[in-house]
C-alpha atoms as a PDB file:
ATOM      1  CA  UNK A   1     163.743 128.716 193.185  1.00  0.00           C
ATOM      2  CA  UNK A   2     162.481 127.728 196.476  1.00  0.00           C
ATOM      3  CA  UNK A   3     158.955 129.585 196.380  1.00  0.00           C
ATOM      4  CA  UNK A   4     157.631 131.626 194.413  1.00  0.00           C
ATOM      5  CA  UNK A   5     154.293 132.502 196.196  1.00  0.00           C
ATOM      6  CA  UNK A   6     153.566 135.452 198.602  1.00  0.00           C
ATOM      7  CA  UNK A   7     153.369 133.876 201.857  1.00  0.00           C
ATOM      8  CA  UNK A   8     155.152 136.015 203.658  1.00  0.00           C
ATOM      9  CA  UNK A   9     153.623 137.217 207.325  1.00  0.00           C
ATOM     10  CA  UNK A  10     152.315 141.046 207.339  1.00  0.00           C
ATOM     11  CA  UNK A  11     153.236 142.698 210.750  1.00  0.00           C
ATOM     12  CA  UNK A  12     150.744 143.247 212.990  1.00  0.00           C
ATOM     13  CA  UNK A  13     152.360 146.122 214.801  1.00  0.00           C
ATOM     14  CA  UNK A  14     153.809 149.552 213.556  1.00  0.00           C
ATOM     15  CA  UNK A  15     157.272 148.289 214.969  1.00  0.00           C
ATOM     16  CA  UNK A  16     156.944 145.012 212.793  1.00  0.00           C
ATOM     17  CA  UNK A  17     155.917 147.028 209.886  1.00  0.00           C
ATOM     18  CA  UNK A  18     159.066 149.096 209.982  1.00  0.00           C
ATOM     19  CA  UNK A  19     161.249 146.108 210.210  1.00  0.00           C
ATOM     20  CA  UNK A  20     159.998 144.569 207.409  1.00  0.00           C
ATOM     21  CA  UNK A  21     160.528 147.753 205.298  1.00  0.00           C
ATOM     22  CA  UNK A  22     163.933 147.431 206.111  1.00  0.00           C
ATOM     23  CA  UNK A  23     164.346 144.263 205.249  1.00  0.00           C
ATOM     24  CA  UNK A  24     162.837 145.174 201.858  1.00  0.00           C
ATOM     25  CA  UNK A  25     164.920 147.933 201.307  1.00  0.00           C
ATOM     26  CA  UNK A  26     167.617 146.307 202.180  1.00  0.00           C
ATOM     27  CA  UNK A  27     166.996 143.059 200.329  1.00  0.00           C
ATOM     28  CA  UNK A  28     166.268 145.466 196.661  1.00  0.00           C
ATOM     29  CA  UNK A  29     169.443 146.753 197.508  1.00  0.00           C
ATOM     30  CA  UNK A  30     171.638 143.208 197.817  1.00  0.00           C
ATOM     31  CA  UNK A  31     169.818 141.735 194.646  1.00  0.00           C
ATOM     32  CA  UNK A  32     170.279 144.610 192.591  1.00  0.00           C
ATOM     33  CA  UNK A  33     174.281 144.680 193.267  1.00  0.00           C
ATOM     34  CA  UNK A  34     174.243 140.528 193.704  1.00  0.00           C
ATOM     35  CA  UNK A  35     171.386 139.277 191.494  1.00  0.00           C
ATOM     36  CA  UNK A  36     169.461 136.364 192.785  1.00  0.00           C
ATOM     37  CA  UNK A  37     171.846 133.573 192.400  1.00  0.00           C
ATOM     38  CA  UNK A  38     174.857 135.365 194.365  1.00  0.00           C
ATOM     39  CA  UNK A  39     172.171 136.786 197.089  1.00  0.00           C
ATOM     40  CA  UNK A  40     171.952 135.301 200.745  1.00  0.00           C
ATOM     41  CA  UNK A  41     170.247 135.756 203.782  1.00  0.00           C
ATOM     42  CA  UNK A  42     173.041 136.943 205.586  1.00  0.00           C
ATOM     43  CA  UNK A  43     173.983 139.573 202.757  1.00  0.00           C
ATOM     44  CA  UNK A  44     170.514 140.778 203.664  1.00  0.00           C
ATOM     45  CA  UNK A  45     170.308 141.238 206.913  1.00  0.00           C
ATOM     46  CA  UNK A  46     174.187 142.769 207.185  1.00  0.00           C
ATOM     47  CA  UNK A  47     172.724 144.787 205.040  1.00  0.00           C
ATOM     48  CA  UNK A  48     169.890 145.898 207.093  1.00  0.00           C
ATOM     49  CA  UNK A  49     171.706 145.505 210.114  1.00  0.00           C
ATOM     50  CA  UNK A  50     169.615 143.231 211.577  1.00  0.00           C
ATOM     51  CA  UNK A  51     169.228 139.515 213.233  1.00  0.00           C
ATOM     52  CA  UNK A  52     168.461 136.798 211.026  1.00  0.00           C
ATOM     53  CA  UNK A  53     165.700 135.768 213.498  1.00  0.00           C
ATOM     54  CA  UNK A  54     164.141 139.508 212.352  1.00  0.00           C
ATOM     55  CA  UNK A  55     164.318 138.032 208.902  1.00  0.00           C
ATOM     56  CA  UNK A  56     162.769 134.778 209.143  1.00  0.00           C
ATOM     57  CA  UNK A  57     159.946 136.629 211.487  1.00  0.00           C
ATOM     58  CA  UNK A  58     158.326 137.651 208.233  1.00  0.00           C
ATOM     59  CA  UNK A  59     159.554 135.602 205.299  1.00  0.00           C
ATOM     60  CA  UNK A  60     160.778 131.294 205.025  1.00  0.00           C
ATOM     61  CA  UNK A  61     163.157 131.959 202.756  1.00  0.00           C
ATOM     62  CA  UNK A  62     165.054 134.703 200.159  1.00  0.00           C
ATOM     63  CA  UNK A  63     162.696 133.607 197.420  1.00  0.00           C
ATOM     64  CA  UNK A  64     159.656 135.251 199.631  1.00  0.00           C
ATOM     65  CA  UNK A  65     160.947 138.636 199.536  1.00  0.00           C
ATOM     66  CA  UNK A  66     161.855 138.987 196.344  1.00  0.00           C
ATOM     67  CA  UNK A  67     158.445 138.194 195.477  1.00  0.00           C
ATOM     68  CA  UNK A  68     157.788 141.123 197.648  1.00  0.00           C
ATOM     69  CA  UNK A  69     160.374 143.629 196.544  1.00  0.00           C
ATOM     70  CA  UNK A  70     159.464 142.481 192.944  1.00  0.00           C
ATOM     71  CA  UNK A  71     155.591 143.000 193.365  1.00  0.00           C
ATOM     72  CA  UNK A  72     156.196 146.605 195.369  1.00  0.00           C
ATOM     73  CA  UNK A  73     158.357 147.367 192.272  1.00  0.00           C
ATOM     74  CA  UNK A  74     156.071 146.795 189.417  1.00  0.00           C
ATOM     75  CA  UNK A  75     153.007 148.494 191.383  1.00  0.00           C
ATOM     76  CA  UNK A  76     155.584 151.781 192.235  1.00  0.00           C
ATOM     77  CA  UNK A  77     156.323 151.585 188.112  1.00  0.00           C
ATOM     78  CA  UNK A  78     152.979 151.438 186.766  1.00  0.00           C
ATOM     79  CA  UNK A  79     151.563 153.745 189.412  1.00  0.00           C
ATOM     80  CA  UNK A  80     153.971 156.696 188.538  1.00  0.00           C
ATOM     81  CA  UNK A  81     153.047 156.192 184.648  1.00  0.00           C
ATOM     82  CA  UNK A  82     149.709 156.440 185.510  1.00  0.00           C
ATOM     83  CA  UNK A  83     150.015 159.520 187.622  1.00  0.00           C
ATOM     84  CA  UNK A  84     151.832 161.248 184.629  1.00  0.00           C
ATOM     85  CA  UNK A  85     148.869 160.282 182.747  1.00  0.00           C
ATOM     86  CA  UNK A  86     146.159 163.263 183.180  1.00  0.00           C
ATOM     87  CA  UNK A  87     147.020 165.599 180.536  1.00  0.00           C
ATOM     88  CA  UNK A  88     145.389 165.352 177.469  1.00  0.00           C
ATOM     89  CA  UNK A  89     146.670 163.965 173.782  1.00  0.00           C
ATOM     90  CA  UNK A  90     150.219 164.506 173.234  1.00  0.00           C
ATOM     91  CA  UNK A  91     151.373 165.508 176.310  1.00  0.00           C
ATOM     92  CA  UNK A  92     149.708 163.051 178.347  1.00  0.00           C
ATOM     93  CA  UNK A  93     152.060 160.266 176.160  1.00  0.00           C
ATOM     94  CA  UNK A  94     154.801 162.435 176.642  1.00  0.00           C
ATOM     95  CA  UNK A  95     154.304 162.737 180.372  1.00  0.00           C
ATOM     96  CA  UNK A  96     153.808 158.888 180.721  1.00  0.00           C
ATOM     97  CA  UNK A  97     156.653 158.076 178.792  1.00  0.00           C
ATOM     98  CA  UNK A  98     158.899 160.056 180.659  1.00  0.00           C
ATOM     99  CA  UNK A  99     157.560 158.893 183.990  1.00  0.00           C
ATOM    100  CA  UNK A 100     157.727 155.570 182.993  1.00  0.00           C
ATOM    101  CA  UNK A 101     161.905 155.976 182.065  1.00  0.00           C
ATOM    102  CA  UNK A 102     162.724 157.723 185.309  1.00  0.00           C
ATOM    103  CA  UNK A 103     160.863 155.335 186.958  1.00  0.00           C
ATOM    104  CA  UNK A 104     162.605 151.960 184.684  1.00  0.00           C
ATOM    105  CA  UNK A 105     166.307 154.095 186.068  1.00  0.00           C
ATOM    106  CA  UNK A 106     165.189 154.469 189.346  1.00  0.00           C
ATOM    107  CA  UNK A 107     164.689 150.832 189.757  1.00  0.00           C
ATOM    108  CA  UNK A 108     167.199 149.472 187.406  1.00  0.00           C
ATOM    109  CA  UNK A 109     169.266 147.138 189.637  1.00  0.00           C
ATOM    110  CA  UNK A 110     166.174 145.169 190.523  1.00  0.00           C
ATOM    111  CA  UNK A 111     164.487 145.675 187.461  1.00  0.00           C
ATOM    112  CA  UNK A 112     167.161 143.637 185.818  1.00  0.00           C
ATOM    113  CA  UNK A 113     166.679 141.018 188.655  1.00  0.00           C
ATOM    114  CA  UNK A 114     163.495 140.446 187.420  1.00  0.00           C
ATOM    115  CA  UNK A 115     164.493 140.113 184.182  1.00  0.00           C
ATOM    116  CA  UNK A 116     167.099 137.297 184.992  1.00  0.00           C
ATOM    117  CA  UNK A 117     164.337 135.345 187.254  1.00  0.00           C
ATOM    118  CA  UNK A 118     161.927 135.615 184.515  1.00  0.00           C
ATOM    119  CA  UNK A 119     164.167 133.828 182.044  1.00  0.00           C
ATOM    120  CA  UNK A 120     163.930 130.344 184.450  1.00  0.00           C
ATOM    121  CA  UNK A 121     160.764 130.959 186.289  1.00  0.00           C
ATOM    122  CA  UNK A 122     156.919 131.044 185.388  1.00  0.00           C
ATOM    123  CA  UNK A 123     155.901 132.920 188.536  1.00  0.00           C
ATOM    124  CA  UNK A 124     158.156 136.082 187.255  1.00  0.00           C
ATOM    125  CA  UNK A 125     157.215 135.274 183.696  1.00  0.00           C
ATOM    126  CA  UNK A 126     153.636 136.012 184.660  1.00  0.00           C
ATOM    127  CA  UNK A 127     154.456 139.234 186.588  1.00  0.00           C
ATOM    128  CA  UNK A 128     156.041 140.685 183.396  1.00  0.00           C
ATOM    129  CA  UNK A 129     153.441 139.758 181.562  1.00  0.00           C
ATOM    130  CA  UNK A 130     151.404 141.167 183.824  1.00  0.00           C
ATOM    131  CA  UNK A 131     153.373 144.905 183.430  1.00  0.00           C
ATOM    132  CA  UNK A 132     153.091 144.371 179.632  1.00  0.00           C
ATOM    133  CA  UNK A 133     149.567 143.750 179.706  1.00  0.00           C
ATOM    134  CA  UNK A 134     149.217 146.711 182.018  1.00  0.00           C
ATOM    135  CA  UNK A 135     150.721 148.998 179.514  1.00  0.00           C
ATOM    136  CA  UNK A 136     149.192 147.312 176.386  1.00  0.00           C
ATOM    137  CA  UNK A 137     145.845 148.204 178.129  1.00  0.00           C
ATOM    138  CA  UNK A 138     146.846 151.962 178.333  1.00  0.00           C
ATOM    139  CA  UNK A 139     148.180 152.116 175.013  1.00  0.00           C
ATOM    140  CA  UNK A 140     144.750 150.707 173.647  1.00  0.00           C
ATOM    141  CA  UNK A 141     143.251 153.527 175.886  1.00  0.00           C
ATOM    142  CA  UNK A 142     145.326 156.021 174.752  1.00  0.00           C
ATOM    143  CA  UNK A 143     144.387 155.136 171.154  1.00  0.00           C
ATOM    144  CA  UNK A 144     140.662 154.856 171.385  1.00  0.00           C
ATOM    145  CA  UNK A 145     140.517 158.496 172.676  1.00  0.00           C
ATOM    146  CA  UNK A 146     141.808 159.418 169.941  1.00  0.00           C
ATOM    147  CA  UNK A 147     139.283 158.028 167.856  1.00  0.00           C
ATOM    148  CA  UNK A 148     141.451 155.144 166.614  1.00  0.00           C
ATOM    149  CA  UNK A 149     138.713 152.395 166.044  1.00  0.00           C
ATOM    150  CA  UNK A 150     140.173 148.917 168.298  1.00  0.00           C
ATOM    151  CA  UNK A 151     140.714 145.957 165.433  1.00  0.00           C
ATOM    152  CA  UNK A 152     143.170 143.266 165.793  1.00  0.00           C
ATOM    153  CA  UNK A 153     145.530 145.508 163.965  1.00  0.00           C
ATOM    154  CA  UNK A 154     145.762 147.916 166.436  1.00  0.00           C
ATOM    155  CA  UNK A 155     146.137 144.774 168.720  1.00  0.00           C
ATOM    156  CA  UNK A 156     149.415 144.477 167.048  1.00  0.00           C
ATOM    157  CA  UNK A 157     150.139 148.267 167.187  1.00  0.00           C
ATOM    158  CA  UNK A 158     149.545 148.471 170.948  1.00  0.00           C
ATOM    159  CA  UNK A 159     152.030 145.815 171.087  1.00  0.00           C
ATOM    160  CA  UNK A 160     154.466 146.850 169.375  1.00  0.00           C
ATOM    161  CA  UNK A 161     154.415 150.179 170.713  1.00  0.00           C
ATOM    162  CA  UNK A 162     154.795 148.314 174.218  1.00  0.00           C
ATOM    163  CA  UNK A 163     157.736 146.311 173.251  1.00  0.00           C
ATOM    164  CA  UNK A 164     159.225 149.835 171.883  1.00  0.00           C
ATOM    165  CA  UNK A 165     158.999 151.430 175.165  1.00  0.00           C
ATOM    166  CA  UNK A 166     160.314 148.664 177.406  1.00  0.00           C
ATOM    167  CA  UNK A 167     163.040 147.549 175.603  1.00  0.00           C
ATOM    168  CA  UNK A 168     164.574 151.091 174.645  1.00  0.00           C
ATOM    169  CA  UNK A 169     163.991 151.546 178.205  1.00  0.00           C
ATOM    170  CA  UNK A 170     165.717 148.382 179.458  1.00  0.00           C
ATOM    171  CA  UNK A 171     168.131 148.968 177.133  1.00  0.00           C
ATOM    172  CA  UNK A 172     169.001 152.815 178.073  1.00  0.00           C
ATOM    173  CA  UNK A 173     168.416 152.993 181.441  1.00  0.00           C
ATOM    174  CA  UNK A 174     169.020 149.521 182.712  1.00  0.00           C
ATOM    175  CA  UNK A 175     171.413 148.013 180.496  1.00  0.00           C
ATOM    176  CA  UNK A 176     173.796 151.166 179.403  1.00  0.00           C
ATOM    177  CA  UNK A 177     172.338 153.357 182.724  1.00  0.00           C
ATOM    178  CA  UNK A 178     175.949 154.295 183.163  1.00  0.00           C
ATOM    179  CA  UNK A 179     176.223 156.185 180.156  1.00  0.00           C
ATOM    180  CA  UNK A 180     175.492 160.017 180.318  1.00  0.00           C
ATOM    181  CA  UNK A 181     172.464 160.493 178.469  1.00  0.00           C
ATOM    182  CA  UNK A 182     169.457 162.754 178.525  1.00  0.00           C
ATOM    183  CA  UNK A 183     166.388 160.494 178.938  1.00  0.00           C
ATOM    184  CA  UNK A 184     164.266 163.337 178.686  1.00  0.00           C
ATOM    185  CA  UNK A 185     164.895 163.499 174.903  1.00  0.00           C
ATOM    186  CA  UNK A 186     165.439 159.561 174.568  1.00  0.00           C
ATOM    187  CA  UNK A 187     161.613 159.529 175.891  1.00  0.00           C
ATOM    188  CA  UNK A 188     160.590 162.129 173.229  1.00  0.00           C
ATOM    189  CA  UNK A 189     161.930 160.393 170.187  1.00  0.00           C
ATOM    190  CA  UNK A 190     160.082 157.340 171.695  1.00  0.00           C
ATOM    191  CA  UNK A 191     156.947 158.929 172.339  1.00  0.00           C
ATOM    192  CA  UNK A 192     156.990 160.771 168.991  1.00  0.00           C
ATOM    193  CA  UNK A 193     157.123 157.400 166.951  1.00  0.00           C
ATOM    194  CA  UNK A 194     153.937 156.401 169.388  1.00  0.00           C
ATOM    195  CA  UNK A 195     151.970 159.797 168.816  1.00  0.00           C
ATOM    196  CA  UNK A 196     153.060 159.145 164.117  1.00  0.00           C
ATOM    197  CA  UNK A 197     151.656 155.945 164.456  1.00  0.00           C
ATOM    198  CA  UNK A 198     148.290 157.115 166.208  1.00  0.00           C
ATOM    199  CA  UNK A 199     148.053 159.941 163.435  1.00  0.00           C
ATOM    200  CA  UNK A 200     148.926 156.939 160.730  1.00  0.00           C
ATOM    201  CA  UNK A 201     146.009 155.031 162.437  1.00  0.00           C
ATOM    202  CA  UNK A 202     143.860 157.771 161.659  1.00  0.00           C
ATOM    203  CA  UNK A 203     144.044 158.899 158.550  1.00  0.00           C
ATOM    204  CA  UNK A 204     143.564 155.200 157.372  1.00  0.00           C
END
C-alpha cells in the first residue's frame, strides 16, 4: 500500500467540506463492491461524479481515503454501541449488542475491506486492534459493575467474550449478510452467553 497515514488536507470552506464527503461516500461505496486491490481513482470519482483534480484536492493517493473512510467507520461503530449503552444490567448488554450488529450490517462492504487490508498491513492491523481493545475495555466495564472482581482471568473472559461478538458478527452479517435472518435474536443468544458468564463470574 502506498500510505497508510492520514495526511489528507481538511477543507477549509463549507463547499470543500461537502466535496470531500462525497468523495468519501463515494469511495466506501467503490471499495465495498471492488475491495482495495480492484479499486481506482477513476472508479471513485465516476462514482461521485466528480473531476479527478476534486480528488487529488484533498487526498495523494486511494490509500489516503481509505484511511479516512476506514477511521470514520470504526468511530460511527463504536459510537452507536456506546449510545445503546445507558440502560442498566441486562438490557444495557442487550442494547449494545444489538447496536453493535446493525451497525457491523450497516457497514459490511467496507467492514470486510478492512478486514482484507488488515491481513497485509500493520497500519489496519492496529486500527482493529484498536476496535477490539475498545470493546474489551467495555466488556471489563460492564463486568466490574456488576461486582465481578478484574483478575487476569477475567482478562481472558473479556476477551473471549470480544472475539464472540465480532466474529458471529462478521460472520452473520458480513460474511452470510445475504441470508434472511433475524439479527435481533442472533444478538440475544450472543448476549445471553455474555450476561451466563458474568453470573458464572459471580457466584465463584
Amino acid at each position: 500500500m502506498q500510505n497508510t497515514q492520514k495526511t489528507s488536507t481538511e477543507p477549509k470552506t463549507q463547499k470543500g467540506k461537502l466535496m470531500k464527503d462525497k468523495l468519501k461516500k463515494a469511495a466506501a461505496i467503490v471499495y465495498g463492491e471492488k475491495g482495495y486491490i480492484n479499486t481506482r481513482i477513476v472508479d471513485i470519482t465516476t462514482e461521485a461524479q466528480v473531476s479527478e483534480g476534486n480528488f487529488y484536492r484533498y487526498y495523494a493517493n486511494k490509500d489516503e481515503i481509505l484511511v479516512d473512510i476506514i477511521e470514520d467507520m470504526i468511530d460511527d461503530i463504536y459510537e452507536e454501541s456506546k449510545t445503546q449503552a445507558k440502560a442498566d444490567s441486562q438490557q444495557r448488554i442487550r442494547l449494545s449488542t444489538r447496536a453493535f450488529f446493525r451497525s457491523i450490517k450497516k457497514h459490511a462492504p467496507l467492514y470486510n475491506v478492512l478486514i482484507q487490508v488488515s491481513s497485509f498491513d500493520p497500519f489496519y492491523q492496529e486500527k482493529l486492534k484498536q476496535l477490539r481493545q475498545r470493546f474489551i475495555k467495555n466488556v471489563h466495564r460492564t463486568f466490574e459493575k456488576q461486582g465481578v472482581v478484574s483478575d487476569e482471568k477475567l482478562d481472558y473472559v473479556a476477551s473471549a467474550i470480544q472475539c464472540m461478538v465480532q466474529q458471529t458478527a462478521y460472520t452473520w452479517c458480513v460474511l452470510d449478510r445475504e441470508k434472511e435472518f433475524n439479527i435481533d435474536e442472533l444478538s440475544d443468544v450472543v448476549s445471553d452467553i455474555w450476561l451466563n458468564s458474568i453470573e458464572t463470574l459471580k457466584n465463584k
